[in-house]
Structure formats: C-alpha cells, structure tokens
PDB file of N, CA and C in Angstrom:
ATOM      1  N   UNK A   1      97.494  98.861  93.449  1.00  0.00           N
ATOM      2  CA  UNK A   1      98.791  99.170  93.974  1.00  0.00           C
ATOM      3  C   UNK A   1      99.887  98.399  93.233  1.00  0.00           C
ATOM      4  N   UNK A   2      99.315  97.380  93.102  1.00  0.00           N
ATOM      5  CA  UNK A   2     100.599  96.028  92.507  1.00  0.00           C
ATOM      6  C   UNK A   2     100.839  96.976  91.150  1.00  0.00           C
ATOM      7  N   UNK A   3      99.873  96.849  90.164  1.00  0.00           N
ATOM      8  CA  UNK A   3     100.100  97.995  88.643  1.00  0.00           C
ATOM      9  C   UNK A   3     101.083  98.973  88.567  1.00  0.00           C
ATOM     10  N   UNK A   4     100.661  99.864  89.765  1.00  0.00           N
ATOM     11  CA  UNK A   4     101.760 101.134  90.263  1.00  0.00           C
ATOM     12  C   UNK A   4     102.813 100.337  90.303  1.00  0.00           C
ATOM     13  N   UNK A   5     103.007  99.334  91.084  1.00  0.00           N
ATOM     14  CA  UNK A   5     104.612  98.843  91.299  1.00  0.00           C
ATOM     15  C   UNK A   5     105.101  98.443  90.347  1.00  0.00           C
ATOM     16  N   UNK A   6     104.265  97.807  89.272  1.00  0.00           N
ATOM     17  CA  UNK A   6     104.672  97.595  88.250  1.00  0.00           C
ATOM     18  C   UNK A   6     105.377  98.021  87.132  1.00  0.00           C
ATOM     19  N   UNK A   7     104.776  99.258  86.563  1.00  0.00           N
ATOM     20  CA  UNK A   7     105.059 100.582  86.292  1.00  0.00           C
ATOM     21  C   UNK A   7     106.296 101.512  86.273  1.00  0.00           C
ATOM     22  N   UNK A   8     106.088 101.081  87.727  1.00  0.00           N
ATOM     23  CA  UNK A   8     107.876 101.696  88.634  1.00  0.00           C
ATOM     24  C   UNK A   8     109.171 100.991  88.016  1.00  0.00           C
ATOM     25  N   UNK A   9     108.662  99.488  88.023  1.00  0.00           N
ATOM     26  CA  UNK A   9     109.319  98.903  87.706  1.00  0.00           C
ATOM     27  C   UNK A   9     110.012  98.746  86.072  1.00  0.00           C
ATOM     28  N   UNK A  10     108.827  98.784  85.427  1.00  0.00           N
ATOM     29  CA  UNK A  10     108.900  98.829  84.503  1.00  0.00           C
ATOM     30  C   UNK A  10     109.744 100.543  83.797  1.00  0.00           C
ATOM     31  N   UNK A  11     109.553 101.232  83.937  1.00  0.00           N
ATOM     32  CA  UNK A  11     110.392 102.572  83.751  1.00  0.00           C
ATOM     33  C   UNK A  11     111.660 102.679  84.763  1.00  0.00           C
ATOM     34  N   UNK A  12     111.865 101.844  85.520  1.00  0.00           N
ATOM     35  CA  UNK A  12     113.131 102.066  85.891  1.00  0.00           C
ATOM     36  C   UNK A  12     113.884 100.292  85.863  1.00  0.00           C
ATOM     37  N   UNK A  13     114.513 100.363  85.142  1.00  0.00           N
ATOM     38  CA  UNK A  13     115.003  98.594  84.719  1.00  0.00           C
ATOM     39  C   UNK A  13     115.945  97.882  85.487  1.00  0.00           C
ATOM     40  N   UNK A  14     116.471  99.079  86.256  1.00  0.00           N
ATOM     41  CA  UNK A  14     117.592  98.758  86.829  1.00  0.00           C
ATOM     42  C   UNK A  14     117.099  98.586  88.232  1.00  0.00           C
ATOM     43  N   UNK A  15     116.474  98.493  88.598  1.00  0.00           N
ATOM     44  CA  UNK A  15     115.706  98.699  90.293  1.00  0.00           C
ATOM     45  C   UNK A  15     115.074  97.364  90.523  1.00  0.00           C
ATOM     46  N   UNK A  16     115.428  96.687  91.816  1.00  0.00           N
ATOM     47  CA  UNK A  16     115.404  95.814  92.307  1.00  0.00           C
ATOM     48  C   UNK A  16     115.092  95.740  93.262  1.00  0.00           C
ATOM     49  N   UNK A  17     113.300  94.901  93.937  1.00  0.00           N
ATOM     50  CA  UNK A  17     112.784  95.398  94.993  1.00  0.00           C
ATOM     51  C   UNK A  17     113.000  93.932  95.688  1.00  0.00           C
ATOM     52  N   UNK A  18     112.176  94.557  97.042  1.00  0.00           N
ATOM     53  CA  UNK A  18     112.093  93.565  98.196  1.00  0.00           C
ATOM     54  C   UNK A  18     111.170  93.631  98.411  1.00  0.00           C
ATOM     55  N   UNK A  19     109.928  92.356  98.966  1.00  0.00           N
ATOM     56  CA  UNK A  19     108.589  92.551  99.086  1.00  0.00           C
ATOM     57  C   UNK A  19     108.613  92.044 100.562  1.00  0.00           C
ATOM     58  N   UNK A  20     108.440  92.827 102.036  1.00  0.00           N
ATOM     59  CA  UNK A  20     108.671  92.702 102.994  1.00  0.00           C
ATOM     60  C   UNK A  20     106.814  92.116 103.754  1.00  0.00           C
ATOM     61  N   UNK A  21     107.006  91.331 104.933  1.00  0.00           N
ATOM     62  CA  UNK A  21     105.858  90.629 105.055  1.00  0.00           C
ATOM     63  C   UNK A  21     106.358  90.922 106.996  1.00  0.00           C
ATOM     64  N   UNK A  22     105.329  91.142 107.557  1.00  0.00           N
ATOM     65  CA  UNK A  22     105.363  91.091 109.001  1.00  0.00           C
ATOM     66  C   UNK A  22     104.308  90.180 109.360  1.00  0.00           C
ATOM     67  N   UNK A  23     104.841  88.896 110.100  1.00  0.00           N
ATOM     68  CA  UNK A  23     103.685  88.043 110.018  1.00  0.00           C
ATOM     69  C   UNK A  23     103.802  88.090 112.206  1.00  0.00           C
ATOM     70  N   UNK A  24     103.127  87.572 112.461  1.00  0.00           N
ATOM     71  CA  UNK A  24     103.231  87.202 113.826  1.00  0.00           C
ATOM     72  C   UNK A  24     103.924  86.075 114.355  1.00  0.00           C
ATOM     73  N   UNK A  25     104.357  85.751 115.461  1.00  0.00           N
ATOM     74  CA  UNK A  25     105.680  84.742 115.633  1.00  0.00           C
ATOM     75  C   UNK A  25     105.044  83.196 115.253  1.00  0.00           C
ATOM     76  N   UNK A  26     103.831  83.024 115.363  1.00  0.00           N
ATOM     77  CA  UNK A  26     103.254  81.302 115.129  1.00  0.00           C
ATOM     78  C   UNK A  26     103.944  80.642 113.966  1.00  0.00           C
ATOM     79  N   UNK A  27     104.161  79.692 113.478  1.00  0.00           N
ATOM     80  CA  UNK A  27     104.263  79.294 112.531  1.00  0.00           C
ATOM     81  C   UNK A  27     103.632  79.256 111.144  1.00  0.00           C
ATOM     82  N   UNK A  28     102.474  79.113 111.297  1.00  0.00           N
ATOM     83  CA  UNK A  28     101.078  79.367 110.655  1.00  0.00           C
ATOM     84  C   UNK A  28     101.079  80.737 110.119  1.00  0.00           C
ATOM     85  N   UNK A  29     101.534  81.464 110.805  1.00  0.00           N
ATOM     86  CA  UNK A  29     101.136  83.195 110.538  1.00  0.00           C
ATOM     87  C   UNK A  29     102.440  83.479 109.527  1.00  0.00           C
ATOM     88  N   UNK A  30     103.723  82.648 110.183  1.00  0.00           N
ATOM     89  CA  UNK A  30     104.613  82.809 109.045  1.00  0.00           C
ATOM     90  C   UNK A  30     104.698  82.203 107.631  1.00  0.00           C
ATOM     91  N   UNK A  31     104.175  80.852 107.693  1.00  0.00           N
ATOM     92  CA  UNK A  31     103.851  80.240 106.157  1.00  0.00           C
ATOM     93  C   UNK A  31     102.422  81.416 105.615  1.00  0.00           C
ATOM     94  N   UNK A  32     101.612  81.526 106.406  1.00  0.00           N
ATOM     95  CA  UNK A  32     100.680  82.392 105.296  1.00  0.00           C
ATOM     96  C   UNK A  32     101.410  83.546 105.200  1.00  0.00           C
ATOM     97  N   UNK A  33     102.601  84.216 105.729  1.00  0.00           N
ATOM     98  CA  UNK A  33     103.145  85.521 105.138  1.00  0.00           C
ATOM     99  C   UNK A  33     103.602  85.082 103.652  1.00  0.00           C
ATOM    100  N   UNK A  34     104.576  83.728 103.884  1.00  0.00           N
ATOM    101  CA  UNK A  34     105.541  83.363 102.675  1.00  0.00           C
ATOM    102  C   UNK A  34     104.813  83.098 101.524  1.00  0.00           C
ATOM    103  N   UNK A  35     103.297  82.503 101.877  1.00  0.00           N
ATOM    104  CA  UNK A  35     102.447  82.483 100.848  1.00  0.00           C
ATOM    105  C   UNK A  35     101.975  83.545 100.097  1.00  0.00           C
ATOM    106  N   UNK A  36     101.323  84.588 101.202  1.00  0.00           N
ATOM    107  CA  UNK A  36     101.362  85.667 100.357  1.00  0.00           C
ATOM    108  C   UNK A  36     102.293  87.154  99.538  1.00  0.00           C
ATOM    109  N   UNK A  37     103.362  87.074 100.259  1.00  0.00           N
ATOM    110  CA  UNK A  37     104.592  87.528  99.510  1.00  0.00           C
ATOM    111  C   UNK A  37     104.790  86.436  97.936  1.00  0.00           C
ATOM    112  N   UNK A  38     104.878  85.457  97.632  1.00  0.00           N
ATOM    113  CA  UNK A  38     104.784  84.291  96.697  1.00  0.00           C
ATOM    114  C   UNK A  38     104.067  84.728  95.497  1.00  0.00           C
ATOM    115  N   UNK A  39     102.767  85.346  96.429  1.00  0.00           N
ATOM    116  CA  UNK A  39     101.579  85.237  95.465  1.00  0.00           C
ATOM    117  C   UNK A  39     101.840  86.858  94.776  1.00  0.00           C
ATOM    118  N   UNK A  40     102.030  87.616  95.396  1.00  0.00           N
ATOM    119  CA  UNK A  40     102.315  88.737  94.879  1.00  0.00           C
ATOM    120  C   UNK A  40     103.533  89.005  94.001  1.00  0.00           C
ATOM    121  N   UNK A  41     104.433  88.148  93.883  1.00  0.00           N
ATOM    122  CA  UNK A  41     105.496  88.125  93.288  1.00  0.00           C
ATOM    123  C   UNK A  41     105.171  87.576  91.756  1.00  0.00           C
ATOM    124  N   UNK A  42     104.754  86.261  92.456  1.00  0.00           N
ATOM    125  CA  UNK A  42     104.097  85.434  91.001  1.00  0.00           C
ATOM    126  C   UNK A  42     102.839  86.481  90.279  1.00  0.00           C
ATOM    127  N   UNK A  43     102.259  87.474  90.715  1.00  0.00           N
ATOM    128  CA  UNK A  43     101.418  88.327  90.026  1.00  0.00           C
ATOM    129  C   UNK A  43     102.708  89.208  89.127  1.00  0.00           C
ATOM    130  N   UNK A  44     103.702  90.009  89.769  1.00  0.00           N
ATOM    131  CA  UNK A  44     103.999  90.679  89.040  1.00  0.00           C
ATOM    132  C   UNK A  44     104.817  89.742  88.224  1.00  0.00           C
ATOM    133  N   UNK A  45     105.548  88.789  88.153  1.00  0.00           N
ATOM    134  CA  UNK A  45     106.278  88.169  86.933  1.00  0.00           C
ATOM    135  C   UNK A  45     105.499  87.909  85.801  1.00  0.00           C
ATOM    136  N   UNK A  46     104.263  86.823  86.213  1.00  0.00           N
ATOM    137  CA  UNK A  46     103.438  86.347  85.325  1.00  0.00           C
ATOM    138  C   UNK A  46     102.387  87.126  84.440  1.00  0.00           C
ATOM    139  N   UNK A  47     101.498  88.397  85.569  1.00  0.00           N
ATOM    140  CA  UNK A  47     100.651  89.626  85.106  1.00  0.00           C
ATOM    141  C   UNK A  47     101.372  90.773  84.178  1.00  0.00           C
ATOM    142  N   UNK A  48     102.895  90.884  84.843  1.00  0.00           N
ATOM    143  CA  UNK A  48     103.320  92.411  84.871  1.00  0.00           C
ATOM    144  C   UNK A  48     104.547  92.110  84.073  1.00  0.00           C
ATOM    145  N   UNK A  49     105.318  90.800  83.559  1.00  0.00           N
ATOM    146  CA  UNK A  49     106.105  90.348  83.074  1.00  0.00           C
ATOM    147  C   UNK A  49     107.324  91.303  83.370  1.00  0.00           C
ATOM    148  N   UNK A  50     107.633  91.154  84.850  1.00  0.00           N
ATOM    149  CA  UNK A  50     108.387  91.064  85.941  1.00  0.00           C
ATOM    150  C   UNK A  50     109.736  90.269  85.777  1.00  0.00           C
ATOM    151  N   UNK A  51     110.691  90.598  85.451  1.00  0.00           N
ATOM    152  CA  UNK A  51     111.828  89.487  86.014  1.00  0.00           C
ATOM    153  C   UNK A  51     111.885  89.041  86.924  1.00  0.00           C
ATOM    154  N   UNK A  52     111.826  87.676  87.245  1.00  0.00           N
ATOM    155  CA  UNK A  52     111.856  87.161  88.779  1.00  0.00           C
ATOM    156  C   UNK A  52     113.384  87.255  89.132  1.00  0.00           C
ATOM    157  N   UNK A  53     114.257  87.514  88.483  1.00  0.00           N
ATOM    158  CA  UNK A  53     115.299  88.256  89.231  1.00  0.00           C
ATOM    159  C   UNK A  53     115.353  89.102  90.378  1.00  0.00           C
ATOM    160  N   UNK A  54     114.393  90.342  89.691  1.00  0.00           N
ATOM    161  CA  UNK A  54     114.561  91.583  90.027  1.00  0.00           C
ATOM    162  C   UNK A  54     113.848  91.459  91.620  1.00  0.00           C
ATOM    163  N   UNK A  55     113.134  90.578  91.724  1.00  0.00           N
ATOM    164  CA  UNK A  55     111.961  90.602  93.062  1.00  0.00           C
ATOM    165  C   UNK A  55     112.483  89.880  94.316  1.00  0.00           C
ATOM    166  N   UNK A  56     112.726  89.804  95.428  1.00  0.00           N
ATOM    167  CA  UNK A  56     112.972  89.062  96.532  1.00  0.00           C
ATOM    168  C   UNK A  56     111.538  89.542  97.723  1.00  0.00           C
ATOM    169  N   UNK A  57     111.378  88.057  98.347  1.00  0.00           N
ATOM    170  CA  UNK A  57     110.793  88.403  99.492  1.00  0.00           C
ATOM    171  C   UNK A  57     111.327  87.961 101.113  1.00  0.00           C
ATOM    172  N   UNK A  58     110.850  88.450 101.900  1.00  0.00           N
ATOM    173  CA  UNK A  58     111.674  88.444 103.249  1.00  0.00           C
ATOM    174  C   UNK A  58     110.502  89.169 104.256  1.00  0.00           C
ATOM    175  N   UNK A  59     110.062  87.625 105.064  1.00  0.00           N
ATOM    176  CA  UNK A  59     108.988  88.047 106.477  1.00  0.00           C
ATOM    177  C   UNK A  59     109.641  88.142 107.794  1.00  0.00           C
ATOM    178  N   UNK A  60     109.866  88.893 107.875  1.00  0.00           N
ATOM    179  CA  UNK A  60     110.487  89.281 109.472  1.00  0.00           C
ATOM    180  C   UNK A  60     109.454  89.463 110.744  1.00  0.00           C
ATOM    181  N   UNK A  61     109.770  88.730 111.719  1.00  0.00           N
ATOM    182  CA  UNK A  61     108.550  89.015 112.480  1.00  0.00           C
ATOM    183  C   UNK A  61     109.087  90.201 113.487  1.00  0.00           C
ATOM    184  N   UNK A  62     107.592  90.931 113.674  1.00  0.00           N
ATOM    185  CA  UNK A  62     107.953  91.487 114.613  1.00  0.00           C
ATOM    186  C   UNK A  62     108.385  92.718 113.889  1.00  0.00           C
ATOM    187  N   UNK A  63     108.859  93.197 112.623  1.00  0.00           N
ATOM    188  CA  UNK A  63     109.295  94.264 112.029  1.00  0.00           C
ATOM    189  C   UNK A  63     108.827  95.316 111.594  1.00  0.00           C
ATOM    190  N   UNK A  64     107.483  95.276 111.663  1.00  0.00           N
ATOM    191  CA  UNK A  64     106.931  96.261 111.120  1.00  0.00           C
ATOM    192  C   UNK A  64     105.008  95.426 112.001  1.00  0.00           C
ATOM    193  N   UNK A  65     104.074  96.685 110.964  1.00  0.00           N
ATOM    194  CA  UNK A  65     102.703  96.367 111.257  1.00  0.00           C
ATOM    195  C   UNK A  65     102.035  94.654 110.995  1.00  0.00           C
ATOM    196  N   UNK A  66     101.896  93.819 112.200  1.00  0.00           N
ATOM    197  CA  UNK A  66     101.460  92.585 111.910  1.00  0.00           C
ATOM    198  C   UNK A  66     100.471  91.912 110.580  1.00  0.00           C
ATOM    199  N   UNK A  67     101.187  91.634 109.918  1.00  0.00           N
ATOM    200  CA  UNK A  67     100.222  91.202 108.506  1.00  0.00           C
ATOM    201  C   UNK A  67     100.287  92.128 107.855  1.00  0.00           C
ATOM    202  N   UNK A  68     101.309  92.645 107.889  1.00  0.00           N
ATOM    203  CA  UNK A  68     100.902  93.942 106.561  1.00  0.00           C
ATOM    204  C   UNK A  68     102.195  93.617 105.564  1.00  0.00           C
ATOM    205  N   UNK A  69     102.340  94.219 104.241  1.00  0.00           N
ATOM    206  CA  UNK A  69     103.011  93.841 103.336  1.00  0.00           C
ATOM    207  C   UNK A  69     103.761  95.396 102.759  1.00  0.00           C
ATOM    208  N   UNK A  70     105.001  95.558 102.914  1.00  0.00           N
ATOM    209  CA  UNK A  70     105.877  96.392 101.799  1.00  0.00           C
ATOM    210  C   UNK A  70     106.928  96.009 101.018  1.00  0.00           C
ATOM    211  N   UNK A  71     106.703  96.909 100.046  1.00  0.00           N
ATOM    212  CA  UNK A  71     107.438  96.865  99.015  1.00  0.00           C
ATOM    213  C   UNK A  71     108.559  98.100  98.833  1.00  0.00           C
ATOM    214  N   UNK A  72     110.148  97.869  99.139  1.00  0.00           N
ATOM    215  CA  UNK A  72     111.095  98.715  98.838  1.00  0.00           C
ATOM    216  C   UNK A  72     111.947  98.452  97.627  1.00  0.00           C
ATOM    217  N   UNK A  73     112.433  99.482  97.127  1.00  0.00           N
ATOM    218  CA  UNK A  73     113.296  99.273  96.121  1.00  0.00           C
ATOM    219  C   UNK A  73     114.703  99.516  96.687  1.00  0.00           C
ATOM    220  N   UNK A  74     115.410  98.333  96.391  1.00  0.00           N
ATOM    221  CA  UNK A  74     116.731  97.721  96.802  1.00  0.00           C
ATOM    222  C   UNK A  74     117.909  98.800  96.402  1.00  0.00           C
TER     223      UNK A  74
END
C-alpha cells in the first residue's frame, strides 16, 4: 500500500498528504499511534525518497476506526 502511495506521490509533485491515526483515548494507545504514523512517514522519506515536507501526521481520537491508519491528500 505504502509503494502505491508512493507512486501517487511521486507523479503528482504538488500533492501534500496527511497520514491520519485513530488511536483510543489511553495515553499509551496514543504514543503507539504517533509512533506508528512516524514510522510510516520515515518509510516513505527514507524508502520512497519522500519530501518530509510534503507528509504531516495527526491522531485524533475517536475519529475514525480504532487503530486504523489513513492517508489523504491535502
């Protein structure tokens, strides 16, 4: 999936995503969201040579499916 995003990214230069994280209200549940939004970010900069410009992440609780991860373009 990350590749695909990559891809996207890569053919469209101007597009600037958000990598969205729904963690559950604990604290715990929110540092492992921020961790793994992090980690996926640091894949596409470092793997996919990604501008870390172009990428933001943001865990909202409560916003969507608990523990699940999307990706919109800004």
């Amino acid at each position: 999936m990350l590749a695909t995003v990559a891809a996207k990214l890569k053919a469209n230069p101007n597009c600037m995503i958000t990598i969205y994280g729904y963690p559950e209200a604990s604290k715990k549940s929110q540092a492992n969201c921020q961790k793994r939004l992090e980690l996926i970010k640091i894949y596409l900069i470092e793997k996919e040579n990604i501008s870390a410009d172009r990428i933001t992440t943001n865990c909202e609780v409560g916003a969507g499916d608990k523990n699940s991860v999307d990706i919109k373009c800004n």
